[in-house]
PDB file of N, CA and C in Angstrom:
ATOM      1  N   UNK A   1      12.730  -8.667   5.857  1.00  0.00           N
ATOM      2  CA  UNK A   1      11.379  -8.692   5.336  1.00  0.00           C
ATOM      3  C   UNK A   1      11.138  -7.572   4.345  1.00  0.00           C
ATOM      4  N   UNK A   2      12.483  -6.998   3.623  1.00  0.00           N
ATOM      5  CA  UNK A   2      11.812  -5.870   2.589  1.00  0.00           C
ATOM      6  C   UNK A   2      10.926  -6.138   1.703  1.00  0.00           C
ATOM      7  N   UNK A   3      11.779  -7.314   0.971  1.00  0.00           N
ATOM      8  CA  UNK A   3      10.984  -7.896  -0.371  1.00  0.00           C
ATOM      9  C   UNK A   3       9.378  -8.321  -0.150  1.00  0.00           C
ATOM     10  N   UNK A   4       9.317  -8.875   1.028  1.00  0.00           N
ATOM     11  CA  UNK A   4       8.036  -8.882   1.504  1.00  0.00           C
ATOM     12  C   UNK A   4       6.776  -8.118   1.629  1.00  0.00           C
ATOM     13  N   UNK A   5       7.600  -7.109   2.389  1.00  0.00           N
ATOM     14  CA  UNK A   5       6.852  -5.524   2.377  1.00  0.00           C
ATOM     15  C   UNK A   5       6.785  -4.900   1.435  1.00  0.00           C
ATOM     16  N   UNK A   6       7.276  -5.103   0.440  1.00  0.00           N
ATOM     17  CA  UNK A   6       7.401  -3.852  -1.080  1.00  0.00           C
ATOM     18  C   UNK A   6       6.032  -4.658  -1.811  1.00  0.00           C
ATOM     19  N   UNK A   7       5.981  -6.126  -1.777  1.00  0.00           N
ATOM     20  CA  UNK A   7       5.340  -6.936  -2.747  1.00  0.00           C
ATOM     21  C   UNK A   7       4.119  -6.873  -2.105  1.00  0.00           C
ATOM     22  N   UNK A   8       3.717  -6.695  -0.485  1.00  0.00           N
ATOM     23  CA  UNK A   8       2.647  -6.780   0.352  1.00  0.00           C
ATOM     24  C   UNK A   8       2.345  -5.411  -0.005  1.00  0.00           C
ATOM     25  N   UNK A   9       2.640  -4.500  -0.139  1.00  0.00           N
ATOM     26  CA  UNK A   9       2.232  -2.785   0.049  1.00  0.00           C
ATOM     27  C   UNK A   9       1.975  -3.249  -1.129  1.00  0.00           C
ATOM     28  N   UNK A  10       2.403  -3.307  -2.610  1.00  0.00           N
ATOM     29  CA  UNK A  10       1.902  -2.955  -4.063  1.00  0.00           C
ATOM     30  C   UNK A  10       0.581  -3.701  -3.947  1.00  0.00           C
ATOM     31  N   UNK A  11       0.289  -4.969  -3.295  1.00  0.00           N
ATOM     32  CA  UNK A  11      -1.105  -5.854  -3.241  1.00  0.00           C
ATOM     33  C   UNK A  11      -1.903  -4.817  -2.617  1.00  0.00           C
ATOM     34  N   UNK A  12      -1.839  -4.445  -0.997  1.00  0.00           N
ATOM     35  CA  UNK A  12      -2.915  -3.687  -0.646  1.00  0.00           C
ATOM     36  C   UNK A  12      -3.202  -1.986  -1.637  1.00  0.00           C
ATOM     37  N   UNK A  13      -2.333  -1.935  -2.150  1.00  0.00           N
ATOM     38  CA  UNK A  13      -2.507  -0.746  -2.819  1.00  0.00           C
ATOM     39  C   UNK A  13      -3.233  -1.204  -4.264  1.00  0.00           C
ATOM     40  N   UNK A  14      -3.191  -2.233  -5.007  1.00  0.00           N
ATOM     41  CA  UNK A  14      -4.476  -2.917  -5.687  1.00  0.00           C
ATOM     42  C   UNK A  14      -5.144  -2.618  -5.343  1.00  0.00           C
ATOM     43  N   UNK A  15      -5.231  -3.534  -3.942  1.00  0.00           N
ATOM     44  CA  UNK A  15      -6.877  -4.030  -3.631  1.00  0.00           C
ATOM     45  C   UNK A  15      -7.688  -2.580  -2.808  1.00  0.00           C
ATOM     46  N   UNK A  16      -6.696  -1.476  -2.246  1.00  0.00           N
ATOM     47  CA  UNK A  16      -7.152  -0.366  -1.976  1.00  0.00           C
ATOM     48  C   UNK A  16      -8.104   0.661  -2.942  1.00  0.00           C
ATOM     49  N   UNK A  17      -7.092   0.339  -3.905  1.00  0.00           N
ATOM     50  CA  UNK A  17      -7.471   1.339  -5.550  1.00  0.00           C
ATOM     51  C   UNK A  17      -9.178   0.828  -6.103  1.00  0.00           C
ATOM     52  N   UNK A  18      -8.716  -0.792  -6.001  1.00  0.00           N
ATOM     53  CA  UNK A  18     -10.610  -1.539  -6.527  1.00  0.00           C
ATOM     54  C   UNK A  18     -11.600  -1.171  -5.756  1.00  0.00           C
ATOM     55  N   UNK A  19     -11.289  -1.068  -4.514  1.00  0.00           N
ATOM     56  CA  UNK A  19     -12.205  -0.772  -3.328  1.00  0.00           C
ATOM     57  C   UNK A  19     -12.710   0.783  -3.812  1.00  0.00           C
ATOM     58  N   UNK A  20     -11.871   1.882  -4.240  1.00  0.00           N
ATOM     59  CA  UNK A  20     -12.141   2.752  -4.062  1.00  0.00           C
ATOM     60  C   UNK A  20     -12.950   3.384  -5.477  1.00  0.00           C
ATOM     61  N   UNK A  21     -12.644   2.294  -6.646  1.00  0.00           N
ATOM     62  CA  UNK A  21     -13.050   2.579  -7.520  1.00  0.00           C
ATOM     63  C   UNK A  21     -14.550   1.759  -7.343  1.00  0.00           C
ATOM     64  N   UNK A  22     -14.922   0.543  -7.000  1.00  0.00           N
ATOM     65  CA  UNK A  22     -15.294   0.345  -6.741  1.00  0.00           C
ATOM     66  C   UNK A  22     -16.901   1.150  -5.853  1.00  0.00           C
ATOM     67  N   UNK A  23     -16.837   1.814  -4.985  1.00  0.00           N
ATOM     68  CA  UNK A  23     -17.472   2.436  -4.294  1.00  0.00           C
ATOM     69  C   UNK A  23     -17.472   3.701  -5.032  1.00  0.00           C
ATOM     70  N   UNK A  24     -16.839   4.080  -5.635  1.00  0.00           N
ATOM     71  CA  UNK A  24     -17.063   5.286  -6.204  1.00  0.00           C
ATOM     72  C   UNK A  24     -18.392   4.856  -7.432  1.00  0.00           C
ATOM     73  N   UNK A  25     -18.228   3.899  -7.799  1.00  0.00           N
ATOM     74  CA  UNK A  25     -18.968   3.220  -9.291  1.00  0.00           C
ATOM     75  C   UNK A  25     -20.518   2.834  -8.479  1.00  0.00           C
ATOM     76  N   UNK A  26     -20.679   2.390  -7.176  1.00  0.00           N
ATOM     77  CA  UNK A  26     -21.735   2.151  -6.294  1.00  0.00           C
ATOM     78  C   UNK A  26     -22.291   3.415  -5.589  1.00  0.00           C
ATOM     79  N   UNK A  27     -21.191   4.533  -5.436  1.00  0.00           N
ATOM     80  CA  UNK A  27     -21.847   5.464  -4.672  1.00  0.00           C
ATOM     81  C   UNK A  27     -21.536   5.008  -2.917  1.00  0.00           C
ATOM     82  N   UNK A  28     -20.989   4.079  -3.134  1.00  0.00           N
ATOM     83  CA  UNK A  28     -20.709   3.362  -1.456  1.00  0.00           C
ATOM     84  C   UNK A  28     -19.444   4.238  -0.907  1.00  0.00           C
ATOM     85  N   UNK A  29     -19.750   5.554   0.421  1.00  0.00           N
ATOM     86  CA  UNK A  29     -18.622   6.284   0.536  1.00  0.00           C
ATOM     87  C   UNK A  29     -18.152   5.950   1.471  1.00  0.00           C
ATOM     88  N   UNK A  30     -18.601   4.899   2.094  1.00  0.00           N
ATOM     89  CA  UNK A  30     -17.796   4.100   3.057  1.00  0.00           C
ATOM     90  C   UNK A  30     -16.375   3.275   2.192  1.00  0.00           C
ATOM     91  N   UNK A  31     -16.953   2.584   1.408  1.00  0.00           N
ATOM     92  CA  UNK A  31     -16.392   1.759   0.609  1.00  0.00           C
ATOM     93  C   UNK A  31     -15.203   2.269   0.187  1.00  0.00           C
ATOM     94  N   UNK A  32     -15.435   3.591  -0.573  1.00  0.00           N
ATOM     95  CA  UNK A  32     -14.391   4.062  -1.001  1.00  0.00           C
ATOM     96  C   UNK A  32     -13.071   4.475   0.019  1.00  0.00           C
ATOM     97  N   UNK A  33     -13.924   5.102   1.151  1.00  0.00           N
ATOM     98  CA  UNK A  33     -12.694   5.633   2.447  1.00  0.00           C
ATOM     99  C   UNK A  33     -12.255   4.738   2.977  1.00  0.00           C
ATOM    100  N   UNK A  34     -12.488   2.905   2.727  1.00  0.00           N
ATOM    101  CA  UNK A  34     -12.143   2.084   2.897  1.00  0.00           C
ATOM    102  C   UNK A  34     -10.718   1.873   1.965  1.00  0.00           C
ATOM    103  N   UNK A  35     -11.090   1.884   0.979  1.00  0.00           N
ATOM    104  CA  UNK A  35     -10.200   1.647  -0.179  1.00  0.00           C
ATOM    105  C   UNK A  35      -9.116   2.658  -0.106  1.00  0.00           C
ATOM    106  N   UNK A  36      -9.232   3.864   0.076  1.00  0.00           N
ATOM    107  CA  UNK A  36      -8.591   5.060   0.557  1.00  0.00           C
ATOM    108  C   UNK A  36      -7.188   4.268   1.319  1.00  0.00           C
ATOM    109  N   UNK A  37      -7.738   4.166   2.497  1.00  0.00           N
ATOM    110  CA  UNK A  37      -7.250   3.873   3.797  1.00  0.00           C
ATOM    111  C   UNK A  37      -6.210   2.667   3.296  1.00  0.00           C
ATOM    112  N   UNK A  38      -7.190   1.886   2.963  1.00  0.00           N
ATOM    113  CA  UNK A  38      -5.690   0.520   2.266  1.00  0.00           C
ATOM    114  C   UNK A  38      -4.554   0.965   1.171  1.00  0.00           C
ATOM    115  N   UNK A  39      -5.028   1.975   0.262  1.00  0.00           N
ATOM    116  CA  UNK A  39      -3.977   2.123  -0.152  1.00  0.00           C
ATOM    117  C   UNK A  39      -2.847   2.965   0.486  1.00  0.00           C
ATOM    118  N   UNK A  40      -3.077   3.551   1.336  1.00  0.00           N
ATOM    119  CA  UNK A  40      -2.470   4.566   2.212  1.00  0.00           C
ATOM    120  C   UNK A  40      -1.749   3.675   2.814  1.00  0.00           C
ATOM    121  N   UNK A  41      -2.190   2.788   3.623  1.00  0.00           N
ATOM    122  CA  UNK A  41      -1.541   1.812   4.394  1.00  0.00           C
ATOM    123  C   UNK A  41      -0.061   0.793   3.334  1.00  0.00           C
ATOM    124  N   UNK A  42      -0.794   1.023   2.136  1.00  0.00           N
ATOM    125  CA  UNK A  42      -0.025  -0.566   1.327  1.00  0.00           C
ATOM    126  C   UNK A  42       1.256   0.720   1.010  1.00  0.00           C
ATOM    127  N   UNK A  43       1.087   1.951   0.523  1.00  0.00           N
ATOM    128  CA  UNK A  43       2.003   2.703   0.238  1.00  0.00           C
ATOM    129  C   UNK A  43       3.195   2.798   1.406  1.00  0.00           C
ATOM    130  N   UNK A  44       2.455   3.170   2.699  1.00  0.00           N
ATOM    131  CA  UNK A  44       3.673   3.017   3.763  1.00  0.00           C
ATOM    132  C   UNK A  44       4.572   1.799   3.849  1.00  0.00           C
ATOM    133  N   UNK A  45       3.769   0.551   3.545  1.00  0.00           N
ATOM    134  CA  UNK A  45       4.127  -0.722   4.093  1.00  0.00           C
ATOM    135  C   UNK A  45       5.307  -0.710   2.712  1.00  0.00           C
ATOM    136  N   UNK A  46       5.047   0.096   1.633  1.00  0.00           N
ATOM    137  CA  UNK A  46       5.778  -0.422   0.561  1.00  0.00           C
ATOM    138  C   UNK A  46       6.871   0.661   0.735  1.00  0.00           C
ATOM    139  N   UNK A  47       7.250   1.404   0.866  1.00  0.00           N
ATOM    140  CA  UNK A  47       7.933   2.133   1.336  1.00  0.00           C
ATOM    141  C   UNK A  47       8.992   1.765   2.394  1.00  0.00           C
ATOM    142  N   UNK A  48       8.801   1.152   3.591  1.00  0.00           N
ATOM    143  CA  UNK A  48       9.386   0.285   4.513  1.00  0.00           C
ATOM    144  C   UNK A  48       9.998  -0.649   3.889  1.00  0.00           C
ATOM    145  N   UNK A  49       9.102  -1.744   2.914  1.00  0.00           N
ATOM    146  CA  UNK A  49      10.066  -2.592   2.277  1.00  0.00           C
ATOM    147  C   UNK A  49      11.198  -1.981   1.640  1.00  0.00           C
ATOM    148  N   UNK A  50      11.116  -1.340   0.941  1.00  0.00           N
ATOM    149  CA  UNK A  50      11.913  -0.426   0.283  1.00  0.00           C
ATOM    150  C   UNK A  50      13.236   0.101   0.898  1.00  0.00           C
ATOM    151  N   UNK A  51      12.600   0.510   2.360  1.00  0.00           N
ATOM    152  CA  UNK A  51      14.462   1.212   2.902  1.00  0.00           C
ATOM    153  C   UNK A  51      14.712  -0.356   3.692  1.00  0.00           C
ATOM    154  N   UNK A  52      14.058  -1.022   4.249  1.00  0.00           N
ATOM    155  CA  UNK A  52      14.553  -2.393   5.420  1.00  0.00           C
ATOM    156  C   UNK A  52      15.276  -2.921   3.849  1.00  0.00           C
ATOM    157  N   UNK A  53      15.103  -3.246   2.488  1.00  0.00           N
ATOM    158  CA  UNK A  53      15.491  -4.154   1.595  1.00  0.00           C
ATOM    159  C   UNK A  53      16.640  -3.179   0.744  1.00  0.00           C
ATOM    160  N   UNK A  54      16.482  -2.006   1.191  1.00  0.00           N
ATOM    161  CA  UNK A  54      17.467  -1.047   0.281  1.00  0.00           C
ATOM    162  C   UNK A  54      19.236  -1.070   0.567  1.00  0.00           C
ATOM    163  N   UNK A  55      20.288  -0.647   0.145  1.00  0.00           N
ATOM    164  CA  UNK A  55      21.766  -0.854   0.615  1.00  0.00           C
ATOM    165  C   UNK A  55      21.710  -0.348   1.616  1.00  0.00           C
ATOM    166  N   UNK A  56      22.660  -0.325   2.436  1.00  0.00           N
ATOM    167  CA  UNK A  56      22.584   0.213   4.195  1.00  0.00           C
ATOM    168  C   UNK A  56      23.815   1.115   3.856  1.00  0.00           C
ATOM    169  N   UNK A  57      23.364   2.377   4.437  1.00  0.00           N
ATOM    170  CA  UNK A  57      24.143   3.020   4.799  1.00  0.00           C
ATOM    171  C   UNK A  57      25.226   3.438   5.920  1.00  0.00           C
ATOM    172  N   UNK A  58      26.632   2.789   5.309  1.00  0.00           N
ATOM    173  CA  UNK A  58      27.432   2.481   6.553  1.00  0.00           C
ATOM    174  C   UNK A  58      28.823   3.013   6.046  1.00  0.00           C
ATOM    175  N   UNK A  59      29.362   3.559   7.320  1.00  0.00           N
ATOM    176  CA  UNK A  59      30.352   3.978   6.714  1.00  0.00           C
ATOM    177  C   UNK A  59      31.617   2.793   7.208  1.00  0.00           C
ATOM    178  N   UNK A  60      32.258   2.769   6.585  1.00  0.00           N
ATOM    179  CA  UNK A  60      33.669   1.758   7.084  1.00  0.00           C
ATOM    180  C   UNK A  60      35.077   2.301   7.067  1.00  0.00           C
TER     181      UNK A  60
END
């Protein structure tokens, strides 16, 4: 599931970033620590894709 996770983390990290710009443009500071929070989340998740989809380190 890397490819999954790399392509799922870059989406919530979008939709984290709009949220936060978003609320920042409204003054909504919920909104924004919302948006915060997703991109935080989409960064880990993309990150994971990243080593689960990356070469494996093995020795032979």
């Amino acid at each position: 599931m890397g490819i999954e996770d790399t392509a799922a983390g870059k989406v919530k990290q979008i939709k984290g970033k709009a949220n936060d710009i978003a609320g920042a443009a409204t003054g909504d500071t919920a909104q924004q620590i919302k948006g915060k929070a997703e991109k935080a989340v989409g960064k880990v998740q993309e990150e994971v894709g990243k080593e689960t989809s990356g070469p494996k380190n093995r020795e032979d």
